[in-house]
Protein backbone atom coordinates (compact mmCIF):
# COMPACT_ATOMS: atom_id res chain seq x y z
CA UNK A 1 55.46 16.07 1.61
CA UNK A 2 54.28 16.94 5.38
CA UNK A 3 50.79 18.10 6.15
CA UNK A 4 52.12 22.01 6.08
CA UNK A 5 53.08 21.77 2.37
CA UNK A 6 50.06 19.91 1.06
CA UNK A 7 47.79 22.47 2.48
CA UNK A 8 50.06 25.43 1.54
CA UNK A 9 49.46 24.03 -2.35
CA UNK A 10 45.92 23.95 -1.78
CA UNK A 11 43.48 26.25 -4.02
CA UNK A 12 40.29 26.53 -5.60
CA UNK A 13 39.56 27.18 -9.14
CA UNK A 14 36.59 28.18 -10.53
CA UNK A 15 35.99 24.82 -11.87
CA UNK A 16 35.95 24.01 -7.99
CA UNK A 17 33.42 26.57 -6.87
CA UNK A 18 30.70 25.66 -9.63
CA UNK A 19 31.30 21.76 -8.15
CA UNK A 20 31.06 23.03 -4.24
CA UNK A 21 28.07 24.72 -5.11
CA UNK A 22 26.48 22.01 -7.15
CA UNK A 23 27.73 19.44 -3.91
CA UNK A 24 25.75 21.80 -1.14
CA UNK A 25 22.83 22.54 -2.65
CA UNK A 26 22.20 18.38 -3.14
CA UNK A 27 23.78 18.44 0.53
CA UNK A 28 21.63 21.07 1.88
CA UNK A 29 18.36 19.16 0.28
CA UNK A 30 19.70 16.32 1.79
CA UNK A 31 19.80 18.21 5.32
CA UNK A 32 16.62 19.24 5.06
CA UNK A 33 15.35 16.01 4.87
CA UNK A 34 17.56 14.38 8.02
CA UNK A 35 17.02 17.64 10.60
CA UNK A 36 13.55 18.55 9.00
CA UNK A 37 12.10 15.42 8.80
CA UNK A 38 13.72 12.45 10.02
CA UNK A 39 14.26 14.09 13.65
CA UNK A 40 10.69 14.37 14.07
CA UNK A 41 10.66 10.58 14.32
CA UNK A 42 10.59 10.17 17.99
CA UNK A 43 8.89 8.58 21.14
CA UNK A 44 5.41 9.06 21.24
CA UNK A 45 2.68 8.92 23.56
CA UNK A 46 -1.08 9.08 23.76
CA UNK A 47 -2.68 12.12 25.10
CA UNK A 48 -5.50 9.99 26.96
CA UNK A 49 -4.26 6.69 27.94
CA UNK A 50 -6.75 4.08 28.50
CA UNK A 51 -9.17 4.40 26.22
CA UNK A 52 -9.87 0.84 25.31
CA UNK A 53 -12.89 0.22 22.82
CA UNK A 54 -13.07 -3.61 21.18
CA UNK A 55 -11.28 -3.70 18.16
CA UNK A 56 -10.85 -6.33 15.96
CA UNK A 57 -7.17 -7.53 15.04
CA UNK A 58 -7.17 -8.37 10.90
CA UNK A 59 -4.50 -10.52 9.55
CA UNK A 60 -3.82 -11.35 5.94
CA UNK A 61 -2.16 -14.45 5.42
CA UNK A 62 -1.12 -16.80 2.25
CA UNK A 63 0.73 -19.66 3.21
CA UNK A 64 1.32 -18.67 6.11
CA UNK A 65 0.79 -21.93 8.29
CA UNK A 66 4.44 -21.56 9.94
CA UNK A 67 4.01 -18.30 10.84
CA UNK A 68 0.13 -18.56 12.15
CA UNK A 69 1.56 -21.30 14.39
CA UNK A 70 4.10 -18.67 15.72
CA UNK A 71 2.20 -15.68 16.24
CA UNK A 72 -1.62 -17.00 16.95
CA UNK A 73 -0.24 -17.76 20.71
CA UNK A 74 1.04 -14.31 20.61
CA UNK A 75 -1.87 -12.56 19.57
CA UNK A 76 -4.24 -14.08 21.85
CA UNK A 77 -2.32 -13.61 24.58
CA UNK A 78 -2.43 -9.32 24.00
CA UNK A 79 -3.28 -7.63 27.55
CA UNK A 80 -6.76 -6.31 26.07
CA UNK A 81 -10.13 -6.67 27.81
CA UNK A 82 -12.37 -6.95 24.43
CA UNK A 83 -10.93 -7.50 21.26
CA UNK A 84 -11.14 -10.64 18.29
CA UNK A 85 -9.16 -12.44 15.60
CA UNK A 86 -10.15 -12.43 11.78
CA UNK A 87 -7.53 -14.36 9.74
CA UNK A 88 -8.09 -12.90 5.85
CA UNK A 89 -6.95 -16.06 4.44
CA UNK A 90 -5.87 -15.68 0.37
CA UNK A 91 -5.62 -18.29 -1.50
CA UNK A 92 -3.78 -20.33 1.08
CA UNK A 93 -2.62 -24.32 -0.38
CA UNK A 94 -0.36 -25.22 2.68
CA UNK A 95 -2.53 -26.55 4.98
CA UNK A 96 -3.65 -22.67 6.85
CA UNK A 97 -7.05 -23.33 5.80
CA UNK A 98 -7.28 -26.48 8.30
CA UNK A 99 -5.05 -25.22 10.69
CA UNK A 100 -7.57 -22.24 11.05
CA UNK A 101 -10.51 -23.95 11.02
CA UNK A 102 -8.82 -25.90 13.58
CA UNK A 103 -8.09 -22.63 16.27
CA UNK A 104 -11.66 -21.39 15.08
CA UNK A 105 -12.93 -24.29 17.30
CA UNK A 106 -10.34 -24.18 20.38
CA UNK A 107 -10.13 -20.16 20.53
CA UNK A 108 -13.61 -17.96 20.28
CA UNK A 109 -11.37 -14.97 19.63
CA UNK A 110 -10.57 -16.19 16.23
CA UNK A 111 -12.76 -16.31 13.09
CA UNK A 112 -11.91 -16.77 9.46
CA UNK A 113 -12.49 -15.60 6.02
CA UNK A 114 -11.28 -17.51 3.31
CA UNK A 115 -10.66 -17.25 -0.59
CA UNK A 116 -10.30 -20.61 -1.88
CA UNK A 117 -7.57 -20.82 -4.31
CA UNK A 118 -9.93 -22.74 -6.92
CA UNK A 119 -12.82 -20.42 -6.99
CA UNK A 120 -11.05 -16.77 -6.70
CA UNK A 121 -8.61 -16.34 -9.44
CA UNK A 122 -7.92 -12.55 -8.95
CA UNK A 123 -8.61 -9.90 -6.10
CA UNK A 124 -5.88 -11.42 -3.59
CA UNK A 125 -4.73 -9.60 -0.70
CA UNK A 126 -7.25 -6.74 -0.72
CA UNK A 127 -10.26 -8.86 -1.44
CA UNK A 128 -9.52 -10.96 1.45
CA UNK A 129 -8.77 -7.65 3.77
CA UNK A 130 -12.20 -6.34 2.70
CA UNK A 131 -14.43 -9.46 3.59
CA UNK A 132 -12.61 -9.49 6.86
CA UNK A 133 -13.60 -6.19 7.80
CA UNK A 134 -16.67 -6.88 6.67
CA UNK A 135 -16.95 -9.97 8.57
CA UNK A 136 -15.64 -8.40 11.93
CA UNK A 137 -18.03 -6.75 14.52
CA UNK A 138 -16.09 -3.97 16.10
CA UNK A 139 -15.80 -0.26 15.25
CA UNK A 140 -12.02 -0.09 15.96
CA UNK A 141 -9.74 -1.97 13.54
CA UNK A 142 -5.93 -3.19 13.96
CA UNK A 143 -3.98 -4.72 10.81
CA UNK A 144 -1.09 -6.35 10.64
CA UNK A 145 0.25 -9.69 8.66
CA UNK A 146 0.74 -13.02 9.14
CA UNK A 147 4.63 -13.24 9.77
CA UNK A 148 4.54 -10.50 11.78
CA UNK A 149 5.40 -10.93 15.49
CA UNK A 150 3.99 -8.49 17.99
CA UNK A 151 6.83 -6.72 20.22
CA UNK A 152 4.81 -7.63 23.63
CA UNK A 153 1.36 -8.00 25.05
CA UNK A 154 0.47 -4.34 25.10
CA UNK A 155 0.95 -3.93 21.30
CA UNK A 156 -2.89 -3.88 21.11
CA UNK A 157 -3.34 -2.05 23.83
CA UNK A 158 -0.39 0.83 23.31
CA UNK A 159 -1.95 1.11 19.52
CA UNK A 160 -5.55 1.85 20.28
CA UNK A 161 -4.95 4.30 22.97
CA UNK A 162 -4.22 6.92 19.99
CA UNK A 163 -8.28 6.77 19.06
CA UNK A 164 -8.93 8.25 22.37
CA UNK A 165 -7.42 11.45 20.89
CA UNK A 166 -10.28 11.77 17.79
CA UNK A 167 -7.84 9.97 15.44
CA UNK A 168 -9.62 7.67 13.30
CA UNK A 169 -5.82 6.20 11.76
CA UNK A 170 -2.67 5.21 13.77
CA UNK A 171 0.29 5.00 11.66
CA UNK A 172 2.56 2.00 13.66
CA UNK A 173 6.51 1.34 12.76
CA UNK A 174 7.56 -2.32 12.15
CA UNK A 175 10.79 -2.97 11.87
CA UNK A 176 12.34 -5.66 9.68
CA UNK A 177 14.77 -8.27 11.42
CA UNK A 178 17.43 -9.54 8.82
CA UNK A 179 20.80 -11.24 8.64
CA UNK A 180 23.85 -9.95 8.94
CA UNK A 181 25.01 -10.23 5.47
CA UNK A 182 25.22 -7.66 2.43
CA UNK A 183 21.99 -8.14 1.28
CA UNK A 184 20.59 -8.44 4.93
CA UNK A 185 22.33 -4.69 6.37
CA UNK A 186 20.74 -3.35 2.73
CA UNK A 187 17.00 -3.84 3.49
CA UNK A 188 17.43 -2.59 7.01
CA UNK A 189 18.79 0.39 5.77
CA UNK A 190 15.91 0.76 2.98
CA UNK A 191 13.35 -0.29 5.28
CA UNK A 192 14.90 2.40 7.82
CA UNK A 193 14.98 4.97 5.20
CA UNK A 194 11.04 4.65 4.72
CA UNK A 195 10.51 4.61 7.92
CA UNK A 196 11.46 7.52 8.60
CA UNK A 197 9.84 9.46 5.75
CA UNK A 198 6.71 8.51 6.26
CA UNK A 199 6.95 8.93 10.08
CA UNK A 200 8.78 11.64 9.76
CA UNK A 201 6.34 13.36 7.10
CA UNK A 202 3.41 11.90 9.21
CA UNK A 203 5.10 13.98 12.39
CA UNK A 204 4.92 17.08 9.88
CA UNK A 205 1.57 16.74 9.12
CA UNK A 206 2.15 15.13 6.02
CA UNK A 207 1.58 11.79 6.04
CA UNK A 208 1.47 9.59 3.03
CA UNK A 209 1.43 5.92 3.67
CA UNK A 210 1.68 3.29 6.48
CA UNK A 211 2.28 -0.47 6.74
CA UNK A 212 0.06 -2.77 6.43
CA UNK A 213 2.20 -5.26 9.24
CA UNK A 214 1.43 -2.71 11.65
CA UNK A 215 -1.56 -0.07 10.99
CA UNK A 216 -5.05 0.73 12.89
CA UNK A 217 -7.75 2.73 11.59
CA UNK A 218 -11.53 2.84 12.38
CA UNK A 219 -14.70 1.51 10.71
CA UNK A 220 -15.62 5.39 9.65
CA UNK A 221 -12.01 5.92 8.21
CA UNK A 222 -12.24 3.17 5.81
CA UNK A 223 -16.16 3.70 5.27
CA UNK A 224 -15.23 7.39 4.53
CA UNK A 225 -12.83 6.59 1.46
CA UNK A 226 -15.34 3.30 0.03
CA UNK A 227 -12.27 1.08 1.38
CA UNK A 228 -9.91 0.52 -1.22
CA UNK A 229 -12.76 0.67 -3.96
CA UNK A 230 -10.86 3.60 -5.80
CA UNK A 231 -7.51 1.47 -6.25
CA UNK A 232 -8.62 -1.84 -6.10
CA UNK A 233 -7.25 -2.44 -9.59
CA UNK A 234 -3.93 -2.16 -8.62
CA UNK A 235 -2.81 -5.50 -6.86
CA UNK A 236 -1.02 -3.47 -3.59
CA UNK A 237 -2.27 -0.07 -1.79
CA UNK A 238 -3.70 -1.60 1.30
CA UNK A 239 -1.45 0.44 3.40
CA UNK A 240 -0.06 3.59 1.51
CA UNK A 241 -2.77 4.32 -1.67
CA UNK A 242 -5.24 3.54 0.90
CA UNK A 243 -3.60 6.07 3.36
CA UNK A 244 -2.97 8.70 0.59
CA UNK A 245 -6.59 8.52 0.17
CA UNK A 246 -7.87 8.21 3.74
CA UNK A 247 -5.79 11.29 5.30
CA UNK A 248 -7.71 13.91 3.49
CA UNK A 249 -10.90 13.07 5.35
CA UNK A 250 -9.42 11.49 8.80
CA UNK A 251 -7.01 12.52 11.48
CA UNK A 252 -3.88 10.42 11.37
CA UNK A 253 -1.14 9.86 14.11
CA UNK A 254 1.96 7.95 14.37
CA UNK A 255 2.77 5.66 17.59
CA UNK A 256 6.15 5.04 17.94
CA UNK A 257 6.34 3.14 21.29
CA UNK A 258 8.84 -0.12 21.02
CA UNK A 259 5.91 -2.37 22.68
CA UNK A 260 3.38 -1.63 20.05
CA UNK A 261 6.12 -2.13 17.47
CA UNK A 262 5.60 -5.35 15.38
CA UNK A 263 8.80 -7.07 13.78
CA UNK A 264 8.92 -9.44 10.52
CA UNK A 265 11.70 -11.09 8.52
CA UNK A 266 12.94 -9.46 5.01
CA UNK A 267 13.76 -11.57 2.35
CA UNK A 268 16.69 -14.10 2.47
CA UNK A 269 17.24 -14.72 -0.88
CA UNK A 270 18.13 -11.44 -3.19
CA UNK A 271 15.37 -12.95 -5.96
CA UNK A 272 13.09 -12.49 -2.99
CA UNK A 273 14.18 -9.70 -2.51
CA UNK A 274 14.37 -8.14 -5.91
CA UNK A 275 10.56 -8.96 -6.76
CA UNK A 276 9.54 -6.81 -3.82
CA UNK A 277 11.75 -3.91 -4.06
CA UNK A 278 9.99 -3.65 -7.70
CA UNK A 279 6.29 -4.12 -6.26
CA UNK A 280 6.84 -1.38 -4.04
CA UNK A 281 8.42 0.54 -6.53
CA UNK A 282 6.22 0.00 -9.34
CA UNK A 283 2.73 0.68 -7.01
CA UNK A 284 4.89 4.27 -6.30
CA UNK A 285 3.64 5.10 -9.64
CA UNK A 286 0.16 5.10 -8.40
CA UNK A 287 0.66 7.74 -5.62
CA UNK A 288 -0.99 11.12 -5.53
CA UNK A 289 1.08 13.82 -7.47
CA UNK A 290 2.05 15.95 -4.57
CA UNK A 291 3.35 13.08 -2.58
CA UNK A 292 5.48 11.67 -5.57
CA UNK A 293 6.71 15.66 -5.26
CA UNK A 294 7.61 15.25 -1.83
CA UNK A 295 9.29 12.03 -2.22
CA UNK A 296 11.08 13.04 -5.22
CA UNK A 297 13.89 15.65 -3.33
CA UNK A 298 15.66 13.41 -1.61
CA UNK A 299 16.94 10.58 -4.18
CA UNK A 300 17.79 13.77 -6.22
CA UNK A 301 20.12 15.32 -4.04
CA UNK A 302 21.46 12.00 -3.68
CA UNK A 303 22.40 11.29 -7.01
CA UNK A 304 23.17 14.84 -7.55
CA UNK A 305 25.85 15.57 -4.68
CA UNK A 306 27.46 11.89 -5.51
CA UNK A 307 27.60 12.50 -9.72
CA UNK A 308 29.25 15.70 -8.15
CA UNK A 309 31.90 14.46 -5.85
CA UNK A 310 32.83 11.80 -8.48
CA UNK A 311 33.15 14.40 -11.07
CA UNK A 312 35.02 16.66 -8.51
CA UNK A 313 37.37 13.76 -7.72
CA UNK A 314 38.53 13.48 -11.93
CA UNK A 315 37.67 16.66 -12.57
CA UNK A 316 39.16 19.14 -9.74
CA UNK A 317 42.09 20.18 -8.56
CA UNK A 318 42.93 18.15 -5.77
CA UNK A 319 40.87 15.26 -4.20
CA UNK A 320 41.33 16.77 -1.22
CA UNK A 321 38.05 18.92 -1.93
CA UNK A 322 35.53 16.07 -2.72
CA UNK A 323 36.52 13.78 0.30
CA UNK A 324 36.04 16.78 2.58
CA UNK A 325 32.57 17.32 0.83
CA UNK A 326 31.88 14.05 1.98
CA UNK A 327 33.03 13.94 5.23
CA UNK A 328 30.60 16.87 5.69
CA UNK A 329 27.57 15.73 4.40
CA UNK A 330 27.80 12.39 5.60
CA UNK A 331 28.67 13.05 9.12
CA UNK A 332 25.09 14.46 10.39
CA UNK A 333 23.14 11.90 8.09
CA UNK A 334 25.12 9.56 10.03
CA UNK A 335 24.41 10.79 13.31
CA UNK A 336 20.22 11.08 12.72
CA UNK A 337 20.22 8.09 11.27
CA UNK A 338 22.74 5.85 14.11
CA UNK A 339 19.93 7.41 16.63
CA UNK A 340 16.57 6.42 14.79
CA UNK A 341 17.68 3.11 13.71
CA UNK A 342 18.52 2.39 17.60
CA UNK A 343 15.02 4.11 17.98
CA UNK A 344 13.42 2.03 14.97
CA UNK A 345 15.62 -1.20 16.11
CA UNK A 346 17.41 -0.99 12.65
CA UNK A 347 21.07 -0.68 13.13
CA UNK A 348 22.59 -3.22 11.34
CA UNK A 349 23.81 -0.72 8.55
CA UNK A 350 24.60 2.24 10.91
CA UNK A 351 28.31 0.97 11.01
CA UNK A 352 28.32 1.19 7.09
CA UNK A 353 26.09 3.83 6.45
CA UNK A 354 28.26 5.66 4.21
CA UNK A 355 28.57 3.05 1.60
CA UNK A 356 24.78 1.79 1.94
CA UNK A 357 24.32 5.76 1.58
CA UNK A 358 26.24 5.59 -1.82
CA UNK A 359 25.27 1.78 -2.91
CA UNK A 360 21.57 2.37 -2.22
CA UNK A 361 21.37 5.83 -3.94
CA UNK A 362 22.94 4.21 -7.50
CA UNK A 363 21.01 1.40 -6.57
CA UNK A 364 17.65 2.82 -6.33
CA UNK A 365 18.09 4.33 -9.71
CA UNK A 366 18.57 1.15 -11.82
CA UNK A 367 15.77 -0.22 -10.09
CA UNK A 368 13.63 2.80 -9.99
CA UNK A 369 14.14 2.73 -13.99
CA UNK A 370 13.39 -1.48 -14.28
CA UNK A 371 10.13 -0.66 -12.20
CA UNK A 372 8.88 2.61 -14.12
CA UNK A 373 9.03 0.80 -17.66
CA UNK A 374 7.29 -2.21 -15.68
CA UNK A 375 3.76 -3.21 -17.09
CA UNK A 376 3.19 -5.91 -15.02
CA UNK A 377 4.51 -7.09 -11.45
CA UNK A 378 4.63 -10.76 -10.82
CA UNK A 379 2.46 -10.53 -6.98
């Protein structure tokens, strides 16, 4: 049979029309979200360069010795005329504590806070965060953790240069540098996915959450929401509960510049893996109704247009129609998302993007369902 005939036999029943329509109203959501949203992710700049108050660079670290003896060099070295180093040590038991107390006395720049693992039992991450603001001087404050590696010397100075526009929280991207395995192209295209929803949403005047490797705020932003008082029970929130919270009473931006960008491994082992795609999932829970709302559209149309197309595929009359369906919704997903993961320096999963697009969508749902009947998250 030539191309002539197959197309000649071609029609649609009604069986078809009730699947198209169910395929391009999930596609359509779907749209929505790459050309509404995700296209609003783009270079930024500040308004007023040069505005250069001190600030004071907090890092949490936990065992983090390798990766202090890394990235200390790096952040000292940062092209700033005034800033200093407090290392929120938690709990640390692999020799950071004397490494630290060791830089403390070669660099003035650097000062430390430290929970010692046989006195503080619970509080963690956010404990240590809030006795390092508390112990740091400066009105201006720049976050970021342990293992993660600024992109150049300006990354302090490209960041802060947003305050000079009345913005009280800078929302930075940090991308995450895998391998180039299965596992390794799937958390660059998850991390890439988030990245550009709450970028994207933030560039809509929506924003929702930021990263803890690479967000700045000032001392009246997290005075003005009692820190992370209000969700200091739940062991995560530093970054997005804390954001969720801090956005109704402070001006937020987003600086995407590739020098202020800060870049950190993902996991290499899927265990690793596996027990933080469910702590991020399972402190979802916790976020604000609306935002859950907002969030909620666009793994819907994803499950809905693929439980479509694979019913269409049994179910129609030809598989002709399904394949075309996804030909056309794929094929501008693909495009927005090739360009902001060379943007985002995530591109590892462009090549494959429509299987990640598929695998991730069914994947996110078994995990989604493991982390929402969750009572506990192993931190």
């Amino acid at each position: 049979m030539n191309f002539q005939e197959f197309f000649n036999q071609l029609h649609f029943t009604q069986l078809d029309t009730a699947l198209a329509a169910a395929a391009g109203l999930a596609a359509f959501i779907s749209w929505l979200y790459y050309l509404a949203i995700y296209t609003k992710v783009r270079p930024t700049s500040p308004a007023k360069p040069g505005f250069q108050p001190p600030v004071s660079i907090i890092i949490a670290a936990r065992d983090a010795k390798t990766h202090l003896q890394k990235n200390l060099p790096l952040w000292l070295e940062q092209d700033y005329p005034n800033f200093e180093i407090i290392i929120a040590n938690d709990r640390s038991s692999d020799g950071t504590t004397l490494f630290l107390t060791e830089q403390a006395m070669i660099h003035p720049k650097i000062k430390n806070v430290t929970l010692d693992i046989d006195v503080v039992k619970t509080g963690g991450k956010k404990l240590a965060l809030t006795l390092g603001i508390k112990k740091a001087q400066y009105p201006y404050f720049l976050l970021t953790d342990a293992d993660c590696t600024p992109a150049s010397k300006d990354w302090l100075k490209t960041m802060v240069q947003y305050f000079g526009e009345g913005h009280t929280l800078v929302l930075g991207a940090s991308p995450i540098q895998t391998g180039n395995g299965f596992l390794g192209r799937l958390i660059q295209y998850e991390n890439l996915i988030t990245a550009l929803q709450y970028l994207g949403f933030a560039a809509n005047n929506k924003p929702y959450m930021g990263v803890g490797r690479n967000l700045a705020y000032s001392r009246t932003c997290y005075e003005s929401v009692n820190g992370f008082s209000s969700h200091y029970h739940i062991p995560a929130g530093d970054d997005d509960l804390f954001v969720q919270e801090a956005v109704q009473k402070n001006a937020s931006i987003c600086c995407i510049e590739p020098q202020a960008y800060t870049y950190s491994e993902g996991p290499k082992t899927w265990k690793n893996y596996w027990r933080q795609k469910l702590r991020h999932l399972w402190v979802g829970k916790s976020y604000q109704t609306s935002v859950k709302f907002q969030l909620f559209w666009f793994p819907f149309a994803q499950l809905l247009f693929f439980v479509t197309a694979i019913m269409w595929f049994f179910l129609g009359s030809t598989w002709f129609w399904p394949v075309l369906a996804l030909l056309i919704k794929w094929l501008p997903e693909w495009i927005v998302f090739g360009i902001k993961g060379k943007l985002l320096k995530m591109q590892k999963a462009t090549p494959y993007y429509p299987f990640f697009n598929l695998f991730a969508t069914m994947w996110y749902l078994f995990s989604g369902t493991v982390a929402f009947f969750k009572k506990k998250i192993i931190w």
